[in-house]
N, C-alpha and C. Protein backbone atom coordinates (compact mmCIF):
# COMPACT_ATOMS: atom_id res chain seq x y z
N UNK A 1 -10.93 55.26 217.74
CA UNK A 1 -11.05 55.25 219.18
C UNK A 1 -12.54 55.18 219.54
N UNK A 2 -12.87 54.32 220.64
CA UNK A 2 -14.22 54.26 220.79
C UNK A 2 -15.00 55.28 221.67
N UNK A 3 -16.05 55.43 222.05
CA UNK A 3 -16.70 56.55 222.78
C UNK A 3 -15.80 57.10 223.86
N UNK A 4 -16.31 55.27 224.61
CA UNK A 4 -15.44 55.68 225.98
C UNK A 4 -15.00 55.86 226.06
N UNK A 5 -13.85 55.19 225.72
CA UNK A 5 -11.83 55.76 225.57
C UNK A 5 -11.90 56.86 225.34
N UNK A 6 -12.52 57.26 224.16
CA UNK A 6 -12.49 59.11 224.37
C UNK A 6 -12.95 59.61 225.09
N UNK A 7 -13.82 59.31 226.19
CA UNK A 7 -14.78 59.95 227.03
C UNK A 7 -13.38 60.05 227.98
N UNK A 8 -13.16 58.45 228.61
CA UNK A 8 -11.75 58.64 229.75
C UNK A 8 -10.68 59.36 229.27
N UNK A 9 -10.45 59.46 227.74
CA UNK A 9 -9.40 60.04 227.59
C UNK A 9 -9.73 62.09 228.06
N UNK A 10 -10.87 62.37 227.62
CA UNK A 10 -10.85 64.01 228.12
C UNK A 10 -10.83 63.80 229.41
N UNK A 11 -11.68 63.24 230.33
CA UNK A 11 -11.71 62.76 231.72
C UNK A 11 -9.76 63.23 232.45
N UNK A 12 -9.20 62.36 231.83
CA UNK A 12 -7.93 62.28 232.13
C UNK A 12 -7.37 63.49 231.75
N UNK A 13 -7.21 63.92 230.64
CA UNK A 13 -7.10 65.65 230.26
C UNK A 13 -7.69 66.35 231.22
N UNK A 14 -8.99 66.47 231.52
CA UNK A 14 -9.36 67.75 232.16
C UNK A 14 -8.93 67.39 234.03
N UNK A 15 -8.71 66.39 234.37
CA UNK A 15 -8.13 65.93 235.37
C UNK A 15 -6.98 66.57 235.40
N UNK A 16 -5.98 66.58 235.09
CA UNK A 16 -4.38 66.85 234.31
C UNK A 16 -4.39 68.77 235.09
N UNK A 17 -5.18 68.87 233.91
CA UNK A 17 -5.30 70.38 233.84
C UNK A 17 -5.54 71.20 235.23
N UNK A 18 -6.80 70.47 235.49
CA UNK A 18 -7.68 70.96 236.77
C UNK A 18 -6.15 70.91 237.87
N UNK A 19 -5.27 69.99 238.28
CA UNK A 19 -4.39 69.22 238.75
C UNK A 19 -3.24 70.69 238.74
N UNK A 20 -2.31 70.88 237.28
CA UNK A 20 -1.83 71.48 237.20
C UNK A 20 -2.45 73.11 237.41
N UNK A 21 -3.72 73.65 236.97
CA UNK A 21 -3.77 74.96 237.51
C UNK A 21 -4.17 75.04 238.94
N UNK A 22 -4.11 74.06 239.78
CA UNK A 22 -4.46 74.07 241.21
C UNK A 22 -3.15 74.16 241.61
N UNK A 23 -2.03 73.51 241.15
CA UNK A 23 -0.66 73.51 242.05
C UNK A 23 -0.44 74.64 241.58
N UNK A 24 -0.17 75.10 240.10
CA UNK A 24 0.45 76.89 240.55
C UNK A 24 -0.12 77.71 240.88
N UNK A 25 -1.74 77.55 241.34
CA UNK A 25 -2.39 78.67 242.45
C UNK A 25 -2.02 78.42 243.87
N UNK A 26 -1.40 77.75 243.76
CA UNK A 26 -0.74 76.82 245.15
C UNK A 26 -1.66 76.78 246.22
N UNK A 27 -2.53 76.34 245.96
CA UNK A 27 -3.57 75.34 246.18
C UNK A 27 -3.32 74.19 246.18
N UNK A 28 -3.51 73.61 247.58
CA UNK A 28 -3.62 72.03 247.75
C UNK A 28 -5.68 71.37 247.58
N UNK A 29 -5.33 70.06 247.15
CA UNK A 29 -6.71 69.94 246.83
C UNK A 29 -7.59 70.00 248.35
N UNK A 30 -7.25 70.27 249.49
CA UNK A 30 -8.20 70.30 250.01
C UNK A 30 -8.99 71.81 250.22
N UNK A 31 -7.67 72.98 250.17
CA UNK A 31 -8.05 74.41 250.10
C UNK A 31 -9.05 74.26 249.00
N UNK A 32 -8.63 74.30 247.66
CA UNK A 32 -9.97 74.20 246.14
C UNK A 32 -11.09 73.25 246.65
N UNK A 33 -11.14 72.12 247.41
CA UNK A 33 -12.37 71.36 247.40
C UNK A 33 -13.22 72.05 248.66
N UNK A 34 -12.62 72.84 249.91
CA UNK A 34 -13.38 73.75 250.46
C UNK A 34 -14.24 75.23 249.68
N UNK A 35 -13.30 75.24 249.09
CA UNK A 35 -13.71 76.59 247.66
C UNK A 35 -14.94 75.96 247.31
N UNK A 36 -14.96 75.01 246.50
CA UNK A 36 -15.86 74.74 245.72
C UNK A 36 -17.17 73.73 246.65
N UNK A 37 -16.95 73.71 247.76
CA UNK A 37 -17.92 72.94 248.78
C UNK A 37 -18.00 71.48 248.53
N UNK A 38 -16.79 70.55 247.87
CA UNK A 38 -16.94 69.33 247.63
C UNK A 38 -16.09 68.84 248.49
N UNK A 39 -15.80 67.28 248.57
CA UNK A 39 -14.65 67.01 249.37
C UNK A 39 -13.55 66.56 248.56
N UNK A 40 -12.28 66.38 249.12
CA UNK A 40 -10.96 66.50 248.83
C UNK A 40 -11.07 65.04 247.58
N UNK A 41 -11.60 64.40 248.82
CA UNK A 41 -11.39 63.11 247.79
C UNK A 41 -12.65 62.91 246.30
N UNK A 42 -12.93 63.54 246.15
CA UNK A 42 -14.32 63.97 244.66
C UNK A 42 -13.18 64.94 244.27
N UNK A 43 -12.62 65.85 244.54
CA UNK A 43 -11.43 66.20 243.97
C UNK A 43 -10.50 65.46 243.11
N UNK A 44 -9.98 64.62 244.03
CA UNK A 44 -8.98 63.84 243.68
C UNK A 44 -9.34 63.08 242.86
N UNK A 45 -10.52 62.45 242.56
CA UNK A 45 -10.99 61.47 241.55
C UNK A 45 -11.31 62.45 240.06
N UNK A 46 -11.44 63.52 240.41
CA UNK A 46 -11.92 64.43 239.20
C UNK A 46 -10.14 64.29 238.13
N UNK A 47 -9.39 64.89 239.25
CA UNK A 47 -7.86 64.95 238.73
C UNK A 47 -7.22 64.19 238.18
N UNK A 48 -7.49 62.82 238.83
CA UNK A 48 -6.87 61.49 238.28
C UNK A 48 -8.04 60.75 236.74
N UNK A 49 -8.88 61.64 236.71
CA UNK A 49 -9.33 61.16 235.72
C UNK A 49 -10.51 60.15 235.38
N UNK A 50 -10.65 59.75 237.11
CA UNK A 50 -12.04 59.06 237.69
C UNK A 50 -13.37 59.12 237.72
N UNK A 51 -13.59 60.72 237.74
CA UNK A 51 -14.40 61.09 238.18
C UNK A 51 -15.19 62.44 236.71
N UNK A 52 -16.41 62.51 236.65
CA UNK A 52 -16.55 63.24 235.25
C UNK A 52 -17.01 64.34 236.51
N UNK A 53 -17.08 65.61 236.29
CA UNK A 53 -17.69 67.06 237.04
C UNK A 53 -18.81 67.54 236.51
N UNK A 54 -19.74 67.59 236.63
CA UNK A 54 -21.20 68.33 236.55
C UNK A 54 -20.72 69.49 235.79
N UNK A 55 -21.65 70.13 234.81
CA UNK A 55 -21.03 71.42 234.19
C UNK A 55 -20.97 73.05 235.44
N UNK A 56 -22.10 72.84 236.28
CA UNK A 56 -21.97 74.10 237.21
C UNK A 56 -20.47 73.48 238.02
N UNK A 57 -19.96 72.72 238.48
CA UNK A 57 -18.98 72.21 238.49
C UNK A 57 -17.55 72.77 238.03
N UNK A 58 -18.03 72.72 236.51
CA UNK A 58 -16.93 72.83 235.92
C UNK A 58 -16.69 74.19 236.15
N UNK A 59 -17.77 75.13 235.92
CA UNK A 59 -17.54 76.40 235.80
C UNK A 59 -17.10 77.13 237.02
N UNK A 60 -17.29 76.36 238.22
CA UNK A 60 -16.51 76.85 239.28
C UNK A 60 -15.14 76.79 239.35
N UNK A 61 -14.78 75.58 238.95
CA UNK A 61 -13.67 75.02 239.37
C UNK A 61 -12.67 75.81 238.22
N UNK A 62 -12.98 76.38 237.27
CA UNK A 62 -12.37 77.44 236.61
C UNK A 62 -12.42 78.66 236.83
N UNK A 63 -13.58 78.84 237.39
CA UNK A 63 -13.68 80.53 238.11
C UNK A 63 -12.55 80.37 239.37
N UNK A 64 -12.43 79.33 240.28
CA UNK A 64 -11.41 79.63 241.40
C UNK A 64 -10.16 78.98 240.91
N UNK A 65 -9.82 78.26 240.02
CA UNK A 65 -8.54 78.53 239.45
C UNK A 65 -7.80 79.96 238.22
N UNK A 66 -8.79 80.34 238.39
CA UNK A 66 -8.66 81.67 237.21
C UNK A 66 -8.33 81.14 235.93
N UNK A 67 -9.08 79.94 234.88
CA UNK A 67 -8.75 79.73 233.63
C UNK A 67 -10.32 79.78 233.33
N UNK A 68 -10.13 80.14 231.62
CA UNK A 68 -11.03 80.27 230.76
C UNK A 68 -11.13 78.79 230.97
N UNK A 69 -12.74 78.38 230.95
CA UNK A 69 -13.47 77.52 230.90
C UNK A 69 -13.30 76.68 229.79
N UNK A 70 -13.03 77.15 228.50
CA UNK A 70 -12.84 77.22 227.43
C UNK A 70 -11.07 75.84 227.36
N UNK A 71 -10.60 76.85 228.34
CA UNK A 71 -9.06 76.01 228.07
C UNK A 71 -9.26 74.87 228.50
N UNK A 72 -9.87 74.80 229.97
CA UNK A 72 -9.61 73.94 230.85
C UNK A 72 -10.79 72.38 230.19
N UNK A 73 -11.57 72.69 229.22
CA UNK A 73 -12.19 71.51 228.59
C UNK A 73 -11.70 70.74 227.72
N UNK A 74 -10.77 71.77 226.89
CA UNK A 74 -10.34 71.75 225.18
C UNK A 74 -9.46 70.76 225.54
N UNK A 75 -9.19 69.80 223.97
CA UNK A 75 -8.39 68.78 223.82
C UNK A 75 -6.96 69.43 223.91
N UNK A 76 -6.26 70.60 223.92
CA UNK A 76 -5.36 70.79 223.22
C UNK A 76 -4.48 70.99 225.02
N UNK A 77 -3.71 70.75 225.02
CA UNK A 77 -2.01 70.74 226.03
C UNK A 77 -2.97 72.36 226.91
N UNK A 78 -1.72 71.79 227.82
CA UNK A 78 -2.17 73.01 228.89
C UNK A 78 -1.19 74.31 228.64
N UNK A 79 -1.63 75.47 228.19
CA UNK A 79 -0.66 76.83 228.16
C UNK A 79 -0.16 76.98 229.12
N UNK A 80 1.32 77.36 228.85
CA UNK A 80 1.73 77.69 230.31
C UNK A 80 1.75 78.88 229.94
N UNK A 81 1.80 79.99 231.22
CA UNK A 81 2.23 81.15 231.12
C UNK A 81 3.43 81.52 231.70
């Protein structure tokens, strides 16, 4: 697999993730993109896999979904609880 493809492919993973721990905080993306002071639609491109997030970024966007930073990067499936 080449860089990129792997690059879009975590892109798309951490999109996924970000996506799924926002709906069961039941959070719509515009409540989390007021949270985090971005707009809805830089949201939405993050989710779908468009868009890469700055690391202070990242670390928000896991502090107001309540996941280890840790999960929400990693290659591996999303835990459910």
């Amino acid at each position: 697999m080449s860089e990129t493809k792997s690059f879009e492919e975590k892109c798309r993973r951490l999109g996924a993730k970000v996506k799924y721990y926002r709906t069961i905080g039941g959070m719509n993306q515009t409540v989390l993109a007021n949270k985090l002071g971005i707009s809805y639609q830089y949201l939405s491109r993050i989710e779908c896999g468009k868009q890469s997030p700055s690391f202070p970024l990242l670390v928000a966007l896991a502090e107001e979904l309540r996941v280890d930073l840790g999960e929400l990067v990693s290659d591996g499936d999303i835990r459910r609880f």
